[in-house]
C-alpha atoms as a PDB file:
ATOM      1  CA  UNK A   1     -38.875   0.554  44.942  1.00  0.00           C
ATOM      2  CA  UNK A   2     -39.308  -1.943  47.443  1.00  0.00           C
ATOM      3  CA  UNK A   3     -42.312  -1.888  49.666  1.00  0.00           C
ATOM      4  CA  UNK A   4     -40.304  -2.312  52.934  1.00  0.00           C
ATOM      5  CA  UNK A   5     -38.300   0.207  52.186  1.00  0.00           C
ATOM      6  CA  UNK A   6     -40.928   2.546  50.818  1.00  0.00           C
ATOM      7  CA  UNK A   7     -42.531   1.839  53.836  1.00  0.00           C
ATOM      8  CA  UNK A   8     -39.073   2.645  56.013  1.00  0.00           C
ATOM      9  CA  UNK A   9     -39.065   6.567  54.249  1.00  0.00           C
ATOM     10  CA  UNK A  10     -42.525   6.453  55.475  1.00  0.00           C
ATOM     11  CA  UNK A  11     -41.626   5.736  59.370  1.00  0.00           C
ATOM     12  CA  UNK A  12     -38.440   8.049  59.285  1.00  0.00           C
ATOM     13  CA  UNK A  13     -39.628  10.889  57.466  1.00  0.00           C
ATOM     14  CA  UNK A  14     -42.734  11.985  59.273  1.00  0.00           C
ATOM     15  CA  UNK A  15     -44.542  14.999  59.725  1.00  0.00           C
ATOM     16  CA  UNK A  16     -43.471  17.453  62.215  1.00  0.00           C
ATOM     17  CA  UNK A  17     -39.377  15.971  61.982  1.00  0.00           C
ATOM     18  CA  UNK A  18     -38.849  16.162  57.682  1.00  0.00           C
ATOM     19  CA  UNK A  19     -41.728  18.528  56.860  1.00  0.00           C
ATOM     20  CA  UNK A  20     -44.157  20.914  58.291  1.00  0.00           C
ATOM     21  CA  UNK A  21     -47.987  20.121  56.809  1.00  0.00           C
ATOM     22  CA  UNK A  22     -49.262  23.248  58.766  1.00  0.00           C
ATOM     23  CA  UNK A  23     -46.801  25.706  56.509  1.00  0.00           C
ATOM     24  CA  UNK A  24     -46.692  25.444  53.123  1.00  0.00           C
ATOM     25  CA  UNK A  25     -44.410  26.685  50.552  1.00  0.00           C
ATOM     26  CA  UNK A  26     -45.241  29.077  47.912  1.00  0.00           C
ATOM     27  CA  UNK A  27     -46.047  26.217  45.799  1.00  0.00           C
ATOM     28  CA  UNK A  28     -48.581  25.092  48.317  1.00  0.00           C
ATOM     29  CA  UNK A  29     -46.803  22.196  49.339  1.00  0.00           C
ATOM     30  CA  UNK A  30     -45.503  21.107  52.828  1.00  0.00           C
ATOM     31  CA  UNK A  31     -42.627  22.962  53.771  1.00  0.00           C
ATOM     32  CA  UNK A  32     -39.462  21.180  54.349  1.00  0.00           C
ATOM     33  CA  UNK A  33     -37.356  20.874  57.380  1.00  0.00           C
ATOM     34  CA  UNK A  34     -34.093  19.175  56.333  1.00  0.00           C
ATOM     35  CA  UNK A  35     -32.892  22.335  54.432  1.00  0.00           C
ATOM     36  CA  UNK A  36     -29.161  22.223  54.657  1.00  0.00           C
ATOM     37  CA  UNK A  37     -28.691  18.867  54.679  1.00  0.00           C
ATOM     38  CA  UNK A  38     -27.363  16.576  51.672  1.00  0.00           C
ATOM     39  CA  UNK A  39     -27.945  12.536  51.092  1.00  0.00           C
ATOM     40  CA  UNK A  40     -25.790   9.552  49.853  1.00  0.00           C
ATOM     41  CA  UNK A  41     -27.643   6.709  48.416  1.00  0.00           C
ATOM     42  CA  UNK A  42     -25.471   3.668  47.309  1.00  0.00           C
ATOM     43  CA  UNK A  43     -27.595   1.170  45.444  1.00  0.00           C
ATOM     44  CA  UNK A  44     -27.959  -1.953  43.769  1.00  0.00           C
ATOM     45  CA  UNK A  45     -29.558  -3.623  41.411  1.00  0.00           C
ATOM     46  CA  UNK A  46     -29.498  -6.584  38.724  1.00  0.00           C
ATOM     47  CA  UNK A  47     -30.324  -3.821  36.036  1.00  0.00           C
ATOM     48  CA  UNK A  48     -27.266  -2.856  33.944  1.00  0.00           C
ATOM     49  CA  UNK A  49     -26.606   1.015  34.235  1.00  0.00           C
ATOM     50  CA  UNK A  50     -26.981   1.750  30.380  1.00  0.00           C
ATOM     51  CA  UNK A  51     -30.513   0.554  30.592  1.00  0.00           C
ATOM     52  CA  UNK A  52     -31.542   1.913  34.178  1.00  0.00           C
ATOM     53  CA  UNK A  53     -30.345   5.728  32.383  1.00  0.00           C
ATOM     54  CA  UNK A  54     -31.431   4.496  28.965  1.00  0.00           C
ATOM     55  CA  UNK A  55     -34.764   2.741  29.448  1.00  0.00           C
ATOM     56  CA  UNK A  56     -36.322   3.523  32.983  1.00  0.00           C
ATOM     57  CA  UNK A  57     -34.874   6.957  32.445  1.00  0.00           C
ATOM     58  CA  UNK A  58     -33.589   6.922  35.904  1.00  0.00           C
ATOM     59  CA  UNK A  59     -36.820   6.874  37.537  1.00  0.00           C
ATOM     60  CA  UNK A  60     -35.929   5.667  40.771  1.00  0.00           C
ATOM     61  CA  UNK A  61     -33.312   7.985  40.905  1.00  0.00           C
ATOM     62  CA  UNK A  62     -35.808  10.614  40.020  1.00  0.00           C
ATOM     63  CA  UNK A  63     -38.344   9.863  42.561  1.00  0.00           C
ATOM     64  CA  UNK A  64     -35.788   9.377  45.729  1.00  0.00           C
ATOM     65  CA  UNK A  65     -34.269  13.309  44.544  1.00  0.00           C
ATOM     66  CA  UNK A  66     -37.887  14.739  43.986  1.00  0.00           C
ATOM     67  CA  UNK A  67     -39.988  13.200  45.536  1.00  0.00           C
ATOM     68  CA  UNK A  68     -38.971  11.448  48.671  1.00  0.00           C
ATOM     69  CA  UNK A  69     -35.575  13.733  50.083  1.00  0.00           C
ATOM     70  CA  UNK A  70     -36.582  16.651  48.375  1.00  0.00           C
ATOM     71  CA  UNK A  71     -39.845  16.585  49.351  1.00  0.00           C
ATOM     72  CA  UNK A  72     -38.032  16.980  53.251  1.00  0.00           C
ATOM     73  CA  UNK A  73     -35.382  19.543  52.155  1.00  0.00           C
ATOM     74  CA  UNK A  74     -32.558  17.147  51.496  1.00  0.00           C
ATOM     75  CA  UNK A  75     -30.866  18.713  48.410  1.00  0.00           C
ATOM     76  CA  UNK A  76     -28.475  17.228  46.949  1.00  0.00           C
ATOM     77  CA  UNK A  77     -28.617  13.866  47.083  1.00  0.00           C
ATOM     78  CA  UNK A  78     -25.867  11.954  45.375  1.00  0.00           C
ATOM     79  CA  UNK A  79     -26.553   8.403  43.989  1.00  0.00           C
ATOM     80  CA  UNK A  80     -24.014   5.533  43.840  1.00  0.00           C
ATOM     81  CA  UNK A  81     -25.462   2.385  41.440  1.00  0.00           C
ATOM     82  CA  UNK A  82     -23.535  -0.970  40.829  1.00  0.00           C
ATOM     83  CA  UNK A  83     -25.253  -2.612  39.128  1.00  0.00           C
ATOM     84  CA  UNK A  84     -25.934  -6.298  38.051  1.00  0.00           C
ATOM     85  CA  UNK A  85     -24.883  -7.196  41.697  1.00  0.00           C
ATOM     86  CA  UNK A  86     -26.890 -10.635  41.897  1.00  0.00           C
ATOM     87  CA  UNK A  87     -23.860 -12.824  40.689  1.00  0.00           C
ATOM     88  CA  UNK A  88     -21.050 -10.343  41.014  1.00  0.00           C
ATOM     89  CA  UNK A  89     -17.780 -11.504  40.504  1.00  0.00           C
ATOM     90  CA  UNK A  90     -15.660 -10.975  43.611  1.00  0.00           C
ATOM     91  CA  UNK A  91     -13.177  -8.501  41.804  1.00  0.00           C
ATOM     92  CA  UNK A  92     -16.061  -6.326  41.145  1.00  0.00           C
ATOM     93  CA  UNK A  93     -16.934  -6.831  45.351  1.00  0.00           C
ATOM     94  CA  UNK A  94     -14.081  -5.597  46.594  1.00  0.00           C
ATOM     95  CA  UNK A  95     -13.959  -2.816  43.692  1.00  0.00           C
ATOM     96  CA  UNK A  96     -17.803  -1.538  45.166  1.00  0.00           C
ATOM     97  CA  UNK A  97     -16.318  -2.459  48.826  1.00  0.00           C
ATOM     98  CA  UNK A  98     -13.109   0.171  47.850  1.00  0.00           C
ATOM     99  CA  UNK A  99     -15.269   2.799  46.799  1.00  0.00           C
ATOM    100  CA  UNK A 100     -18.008   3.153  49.236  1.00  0.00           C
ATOM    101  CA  UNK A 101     -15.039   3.050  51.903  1.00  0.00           C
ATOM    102  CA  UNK A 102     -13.824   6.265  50.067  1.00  0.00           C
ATOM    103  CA  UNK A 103     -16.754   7.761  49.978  1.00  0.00           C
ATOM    104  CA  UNK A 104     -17.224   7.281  53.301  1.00  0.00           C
ATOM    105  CA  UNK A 105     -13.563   8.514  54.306  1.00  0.00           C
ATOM    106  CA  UNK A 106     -14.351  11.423  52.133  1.00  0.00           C
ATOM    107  CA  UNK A 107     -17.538  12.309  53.716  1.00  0.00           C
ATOM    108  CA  UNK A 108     -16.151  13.170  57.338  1.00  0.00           C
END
């Protein structure tokens, strides 16, 4: 993950407004305040999705669900990848642009 926006999780999600340090759960971690609430993360990367599932195992997938909105209560959180998106060819731009417009229209 990116560093910057590591470091924006870091300056949204803050004690007191995502979790609670002075509760804990049963597991004796912070308790989460976001309960009730669900994500949408639409990413991209140059890495083709057969070896981002494949390879890396989905591991940045695995750490935004667990470890970053979970962590605050945000369950579930639904992931969007296109992938190879450095050089995409413009059919394949307006194909991402078509579906994040639908899931956005289906979201409200």
């Amino acid at each position: 993950m990116p560093a910057k926006l590591k470091g924006l999780f870091d300056r949204v999600l803050l004690p007191g407004t995502a979790f609670n340090t002075r509760e804990k759960t049963w597991l004796g971690m912070p308790k989460p305040l976001l309960n009730g609430r669900t994500g949408r993360v639409i990413m991209t990367s140059d890495t083709p999705n057969w070896f981002f599932r494949l390879v890396y195992r989905n591991a940045m997938i695995r750490q935004l669900r667990a470890q970053i909105f979970g962590f605050t209560g945000i369950t579930p959180l639904h992931v969007t990848h296109f992938s190879e998106a450095s050089e995409p060819l413009p059919d394949k731009v307006e194909e991402w642009s078509k579906q994040v417009a639908n899931l956005g229209s289906n979201a409200c």
